[in-house]
C-alpha atoms as a PDB file:
ATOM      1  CA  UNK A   1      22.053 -23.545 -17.257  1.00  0.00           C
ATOM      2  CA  UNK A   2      20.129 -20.537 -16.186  1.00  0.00           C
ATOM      3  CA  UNK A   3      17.601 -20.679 -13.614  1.00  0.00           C
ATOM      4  CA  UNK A   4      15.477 -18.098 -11.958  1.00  0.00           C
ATOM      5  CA  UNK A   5      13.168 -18.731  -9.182  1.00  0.00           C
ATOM      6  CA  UNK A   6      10.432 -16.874  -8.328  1.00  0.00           C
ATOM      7  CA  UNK A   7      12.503 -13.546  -8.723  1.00  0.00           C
ATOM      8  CA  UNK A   8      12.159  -9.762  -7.633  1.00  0.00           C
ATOM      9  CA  UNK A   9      14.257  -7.033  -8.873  1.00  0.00           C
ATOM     10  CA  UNK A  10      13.442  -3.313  -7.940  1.00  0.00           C
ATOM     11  CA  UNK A  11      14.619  -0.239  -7.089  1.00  0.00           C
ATOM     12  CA  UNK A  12      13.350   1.817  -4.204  1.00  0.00           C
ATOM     13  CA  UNK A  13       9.394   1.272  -4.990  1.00  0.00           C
ATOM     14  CA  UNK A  14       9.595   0.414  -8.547  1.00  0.00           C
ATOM     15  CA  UNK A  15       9.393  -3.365  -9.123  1.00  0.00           C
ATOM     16  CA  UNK A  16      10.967  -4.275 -12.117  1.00  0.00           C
ATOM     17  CA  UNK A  17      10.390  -7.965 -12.389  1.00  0.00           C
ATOM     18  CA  UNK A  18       7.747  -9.817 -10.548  1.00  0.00           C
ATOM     19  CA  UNK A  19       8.200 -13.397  -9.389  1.00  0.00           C
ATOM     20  CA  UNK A  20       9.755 -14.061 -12.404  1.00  0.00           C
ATOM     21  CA  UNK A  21      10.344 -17.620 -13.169  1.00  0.00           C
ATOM     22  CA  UNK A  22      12.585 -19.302 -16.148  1.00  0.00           C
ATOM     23  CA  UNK A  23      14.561 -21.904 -16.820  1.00  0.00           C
ATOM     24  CA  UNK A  24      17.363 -21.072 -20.000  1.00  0.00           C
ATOM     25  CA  UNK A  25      18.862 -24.178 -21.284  1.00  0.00           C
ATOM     26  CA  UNK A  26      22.351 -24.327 -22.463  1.00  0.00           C
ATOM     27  CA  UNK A  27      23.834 -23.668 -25.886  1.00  0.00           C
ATOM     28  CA  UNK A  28      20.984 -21.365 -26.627  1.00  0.00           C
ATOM     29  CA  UNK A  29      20.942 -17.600 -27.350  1.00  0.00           C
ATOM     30  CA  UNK A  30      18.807 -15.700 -26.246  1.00  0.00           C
ATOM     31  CA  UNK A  31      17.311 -11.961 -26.650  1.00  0.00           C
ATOM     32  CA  UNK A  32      16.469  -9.523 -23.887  1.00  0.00           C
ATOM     33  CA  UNK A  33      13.776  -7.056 -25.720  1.00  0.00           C
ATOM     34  CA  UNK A  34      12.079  -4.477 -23.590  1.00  0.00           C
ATOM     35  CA  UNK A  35      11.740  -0.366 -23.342  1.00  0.00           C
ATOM     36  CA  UNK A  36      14.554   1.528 -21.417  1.00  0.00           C
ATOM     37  CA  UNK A  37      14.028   1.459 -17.849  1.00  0.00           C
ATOM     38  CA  UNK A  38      12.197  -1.900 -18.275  1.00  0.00           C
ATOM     39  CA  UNK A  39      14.831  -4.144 -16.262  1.00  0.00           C
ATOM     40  CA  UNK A  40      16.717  -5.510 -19.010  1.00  0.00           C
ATOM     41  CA  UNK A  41      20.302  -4.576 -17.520  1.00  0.00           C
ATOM     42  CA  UNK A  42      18.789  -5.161 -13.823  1.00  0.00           C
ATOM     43  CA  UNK A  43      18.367  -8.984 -14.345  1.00  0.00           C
ATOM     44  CA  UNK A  44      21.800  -9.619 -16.306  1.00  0.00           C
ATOM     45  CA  UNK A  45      23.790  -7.618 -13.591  1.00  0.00           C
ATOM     46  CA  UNK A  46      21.566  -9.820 -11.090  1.00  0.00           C
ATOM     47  CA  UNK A  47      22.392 -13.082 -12.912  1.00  0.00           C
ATOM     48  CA  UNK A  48      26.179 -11.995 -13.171  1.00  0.00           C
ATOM     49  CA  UNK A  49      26.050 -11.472  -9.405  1.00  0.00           C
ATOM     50  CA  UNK A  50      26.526  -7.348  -9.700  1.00  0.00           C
ATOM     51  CA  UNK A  51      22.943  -6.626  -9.018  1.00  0.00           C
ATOM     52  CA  UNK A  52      20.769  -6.866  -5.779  1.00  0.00           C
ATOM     53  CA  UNK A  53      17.842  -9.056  -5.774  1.00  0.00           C
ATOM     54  CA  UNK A  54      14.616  -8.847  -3.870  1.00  0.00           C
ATOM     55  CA  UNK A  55      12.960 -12.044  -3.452  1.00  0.00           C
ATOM     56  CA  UNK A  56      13.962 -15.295  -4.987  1.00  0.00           C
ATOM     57  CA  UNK A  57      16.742 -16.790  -6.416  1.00  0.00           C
ATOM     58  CA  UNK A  58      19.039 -17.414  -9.358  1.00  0.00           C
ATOM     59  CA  UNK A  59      20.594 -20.911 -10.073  1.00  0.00           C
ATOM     60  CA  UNK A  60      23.972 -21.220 -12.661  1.00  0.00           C
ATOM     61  CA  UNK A  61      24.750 -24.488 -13.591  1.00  0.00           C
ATOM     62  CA  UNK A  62      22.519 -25.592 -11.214  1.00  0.00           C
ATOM     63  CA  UNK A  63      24.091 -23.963  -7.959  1.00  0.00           C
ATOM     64  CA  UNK A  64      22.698 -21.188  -6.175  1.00  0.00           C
ATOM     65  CA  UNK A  65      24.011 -17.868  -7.059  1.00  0.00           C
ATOM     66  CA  UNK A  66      24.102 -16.504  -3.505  1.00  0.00           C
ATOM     67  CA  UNK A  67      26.470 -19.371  -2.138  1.00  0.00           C
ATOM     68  CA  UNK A  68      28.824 -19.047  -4.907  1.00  0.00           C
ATOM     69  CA  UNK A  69      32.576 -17.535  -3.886  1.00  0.00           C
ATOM     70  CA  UNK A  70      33.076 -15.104  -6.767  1.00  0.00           C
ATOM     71  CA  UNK A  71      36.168 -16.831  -8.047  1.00  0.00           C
ATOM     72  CA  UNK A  72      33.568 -19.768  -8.685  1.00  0.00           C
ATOM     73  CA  UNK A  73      31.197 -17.287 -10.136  1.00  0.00           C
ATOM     74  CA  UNK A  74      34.202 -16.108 -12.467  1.00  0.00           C
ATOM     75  CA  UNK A  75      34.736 -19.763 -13.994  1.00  0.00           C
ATOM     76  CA  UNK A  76      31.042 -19.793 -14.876  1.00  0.00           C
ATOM     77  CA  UNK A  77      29.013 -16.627 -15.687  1.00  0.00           C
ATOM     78  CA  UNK A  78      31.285 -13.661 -17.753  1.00  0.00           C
ATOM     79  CA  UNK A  79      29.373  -9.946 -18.262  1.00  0.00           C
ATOM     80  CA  UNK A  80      30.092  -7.491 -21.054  1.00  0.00           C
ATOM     81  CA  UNK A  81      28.615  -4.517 -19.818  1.00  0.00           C
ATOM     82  CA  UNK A  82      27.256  -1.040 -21.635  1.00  0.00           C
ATOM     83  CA  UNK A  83      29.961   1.421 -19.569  1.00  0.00           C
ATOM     84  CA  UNK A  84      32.338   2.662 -21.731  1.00  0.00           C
ATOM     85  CA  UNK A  85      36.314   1.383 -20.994  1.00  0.00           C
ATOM     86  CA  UNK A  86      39.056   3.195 -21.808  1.00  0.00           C
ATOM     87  CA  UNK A  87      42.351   2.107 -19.963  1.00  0.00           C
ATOM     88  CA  UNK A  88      45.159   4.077 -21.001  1.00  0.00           C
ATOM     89  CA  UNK A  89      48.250   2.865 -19.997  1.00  0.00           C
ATOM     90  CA  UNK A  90      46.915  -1.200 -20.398  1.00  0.00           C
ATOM     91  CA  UNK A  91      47.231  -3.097 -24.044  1.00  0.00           C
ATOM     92  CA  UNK A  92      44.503  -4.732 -25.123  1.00  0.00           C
ATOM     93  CA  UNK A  93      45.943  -8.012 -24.812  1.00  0.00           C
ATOM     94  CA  UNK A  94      46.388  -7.287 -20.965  1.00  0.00           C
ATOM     95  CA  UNK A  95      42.771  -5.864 -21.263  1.00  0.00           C
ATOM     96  CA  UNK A  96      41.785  -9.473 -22.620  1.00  0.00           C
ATOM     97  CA  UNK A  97      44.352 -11.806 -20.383  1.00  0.00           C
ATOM     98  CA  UNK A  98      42.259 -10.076 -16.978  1.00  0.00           C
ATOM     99  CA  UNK A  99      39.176 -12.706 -18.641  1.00  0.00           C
ATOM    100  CA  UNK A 100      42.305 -15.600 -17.330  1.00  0.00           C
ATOM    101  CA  UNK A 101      42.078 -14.402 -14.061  1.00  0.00           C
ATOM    102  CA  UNK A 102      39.675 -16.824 -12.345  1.00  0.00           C
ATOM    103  CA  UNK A 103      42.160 -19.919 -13.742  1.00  0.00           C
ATOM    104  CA  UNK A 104      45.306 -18.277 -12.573  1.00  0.00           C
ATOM    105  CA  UNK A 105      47.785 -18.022  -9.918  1.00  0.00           C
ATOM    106  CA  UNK A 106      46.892 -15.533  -6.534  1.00  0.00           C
ATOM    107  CA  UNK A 107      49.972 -13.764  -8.876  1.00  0.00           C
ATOM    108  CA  UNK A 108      48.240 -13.751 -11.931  1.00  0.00           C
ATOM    109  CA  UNK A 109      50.878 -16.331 -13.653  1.00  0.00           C
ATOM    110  CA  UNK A 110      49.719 -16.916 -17.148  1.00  0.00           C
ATOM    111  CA  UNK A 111      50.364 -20.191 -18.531  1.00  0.00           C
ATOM    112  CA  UNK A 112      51.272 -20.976 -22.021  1.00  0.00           C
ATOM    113  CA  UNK A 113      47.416 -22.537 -22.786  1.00  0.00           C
ATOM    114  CA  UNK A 114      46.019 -19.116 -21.004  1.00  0.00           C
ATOM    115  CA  UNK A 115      48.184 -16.842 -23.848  1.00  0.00           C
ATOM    116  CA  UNK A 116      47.019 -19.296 -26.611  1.00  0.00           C
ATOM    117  CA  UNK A 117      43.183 -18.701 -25.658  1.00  0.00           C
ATOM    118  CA  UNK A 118      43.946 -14.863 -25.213  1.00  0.00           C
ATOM    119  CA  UNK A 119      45.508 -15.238 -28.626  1.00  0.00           C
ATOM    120  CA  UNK A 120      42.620 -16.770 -29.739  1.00  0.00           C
ATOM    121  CA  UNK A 121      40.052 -14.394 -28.327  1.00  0.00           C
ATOM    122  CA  UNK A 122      41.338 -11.565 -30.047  1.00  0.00           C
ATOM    123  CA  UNK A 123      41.451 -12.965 -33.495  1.00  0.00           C
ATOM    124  CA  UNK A 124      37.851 -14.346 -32.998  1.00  0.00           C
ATOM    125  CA  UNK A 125      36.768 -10.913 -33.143  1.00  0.00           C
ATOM    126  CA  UNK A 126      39.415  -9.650 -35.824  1.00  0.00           C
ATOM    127  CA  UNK A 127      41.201  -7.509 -33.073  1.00  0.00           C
ATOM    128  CA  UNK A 128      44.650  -9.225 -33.346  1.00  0.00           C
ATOM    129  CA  UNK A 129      46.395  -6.316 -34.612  1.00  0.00           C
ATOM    130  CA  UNK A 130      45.167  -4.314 -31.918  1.00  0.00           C
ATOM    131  CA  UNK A 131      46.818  -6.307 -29.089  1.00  0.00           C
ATOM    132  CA  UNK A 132      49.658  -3.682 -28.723  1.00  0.00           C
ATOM    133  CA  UNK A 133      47.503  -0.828 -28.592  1.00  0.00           C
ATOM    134  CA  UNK A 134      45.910   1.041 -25.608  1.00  0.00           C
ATOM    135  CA  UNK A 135      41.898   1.146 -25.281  1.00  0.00           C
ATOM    136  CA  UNK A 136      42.254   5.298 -25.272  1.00  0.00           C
ATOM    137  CA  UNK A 137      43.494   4.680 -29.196  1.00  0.00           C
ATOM    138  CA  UNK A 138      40.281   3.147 -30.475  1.00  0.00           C
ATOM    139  CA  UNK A 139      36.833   3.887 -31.268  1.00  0.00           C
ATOM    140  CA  UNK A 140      34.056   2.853 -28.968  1.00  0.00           C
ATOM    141  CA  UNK A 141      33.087   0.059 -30.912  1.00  0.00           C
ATOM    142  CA  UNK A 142      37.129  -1.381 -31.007  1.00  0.00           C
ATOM    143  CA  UNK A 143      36.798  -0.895 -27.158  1.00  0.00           C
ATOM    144  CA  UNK A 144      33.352  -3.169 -27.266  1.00  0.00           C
ATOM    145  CA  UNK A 145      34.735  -5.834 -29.574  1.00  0.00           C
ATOM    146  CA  UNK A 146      37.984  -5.844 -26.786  1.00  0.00           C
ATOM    147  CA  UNK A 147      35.314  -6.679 -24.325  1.00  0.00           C
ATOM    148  CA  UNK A 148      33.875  -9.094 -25.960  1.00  0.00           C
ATOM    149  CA  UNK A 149      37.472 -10.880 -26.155  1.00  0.00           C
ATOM    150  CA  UNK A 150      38.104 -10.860 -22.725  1.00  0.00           C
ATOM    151  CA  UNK A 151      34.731 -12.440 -22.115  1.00  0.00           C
ATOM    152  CA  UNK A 152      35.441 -14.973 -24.255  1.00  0.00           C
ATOM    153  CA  UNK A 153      39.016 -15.245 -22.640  1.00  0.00           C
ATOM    154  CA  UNK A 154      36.723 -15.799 -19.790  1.00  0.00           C
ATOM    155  CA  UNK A 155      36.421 -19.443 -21.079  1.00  0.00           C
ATOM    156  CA  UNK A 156      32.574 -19.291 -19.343  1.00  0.00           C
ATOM    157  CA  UNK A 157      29.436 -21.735 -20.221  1.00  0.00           C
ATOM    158  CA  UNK A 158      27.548 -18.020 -19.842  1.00  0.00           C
ATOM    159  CA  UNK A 159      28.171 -15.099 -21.258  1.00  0.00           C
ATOM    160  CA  UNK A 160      26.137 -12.229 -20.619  1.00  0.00           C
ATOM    161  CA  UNK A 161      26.385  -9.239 -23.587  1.00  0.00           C
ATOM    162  CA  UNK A 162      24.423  -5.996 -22.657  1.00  0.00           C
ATOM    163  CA  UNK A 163      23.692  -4.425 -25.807  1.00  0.00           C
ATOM    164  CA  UNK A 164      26.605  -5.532 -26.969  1.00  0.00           C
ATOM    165  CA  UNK A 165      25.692  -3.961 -30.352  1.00  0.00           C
ATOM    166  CA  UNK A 166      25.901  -0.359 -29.269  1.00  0.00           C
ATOM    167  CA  UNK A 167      28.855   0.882 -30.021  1.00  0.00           C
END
């Protein structure tokens, strides 16, 4: 599912990862562990596309990461960052139905199947009741576990959490 090639992440002189190479099958899960500043974020922004790479290459579902429109990227590979999100005039079911956007319309049209998984998103994480509410109204954990909704909105064989646990 996940495939990196001989791959180089850095930042000015630092090298973070060195001709890495690893191949991540699917329907696994799988743990990051490392000391801060060690990369960990690096390589899941590079695999969700948000993150320059040195040398090598990344493969999703067996295409190649750099040839991959982002709207393709978007039906395959979803990213829960660690930056805090707090929308204030936007529900959290709108915050959720943006993880539909790579199956809609150029209008953003949601269908009646795209408001059932949005539906289903949020209860998945016990956040139904929160639908109506706006992100500024909620703990930073709420605000996480909205996140996490809209990735799985996302409707992605990939899902890429960082630290998703912090908050």
């Amino acid at each position: 599912m996940i495939q990196l090639e001989a791959l180089t992440l850095g930042y000015g002189q630092q090298i973070l990862l060195d001709q890495a190479s690893a191949n991540l099958d699917k329907g696994g899960l799988i743990a990051l562990l490392g000391r801060n500043g060690s990369g960990k974020s690096s390589l899941l922004r590079a695999i969700a596309g948000l993150g320059t790479i040195r040398s090598g290459r990344i493969l999703l579902a067996g295409r190649d990461l750099a040839e991959l429109q982002p709207e393709k990227r978007a039906r395959i590979v979803s990213f829960v960052t660690t930056e805090k999100v707090r929308i204030p005039n936007l529900k959290c079911r709108d915050v959720v139905a943006l993880g539909r956007a790579p199956y809609t319309n150029w209008v953003g049209h949601l269908q009646p199947q795209d408001r059932e998984i949005i539906d289903k998103s949020l209860a998945l994480l016990d956040m139904a009741s929160y639908a109506e509410r706006t992100m500024d109204q909620m703990s930073d954990g709420e605000c996480q576990r909205i996140m996490i909704a809209r990735a799985l909105a996302q409707d992605t064989p990939i899902i890429l959490l960082d630290e998703p646990t912090s908050f």
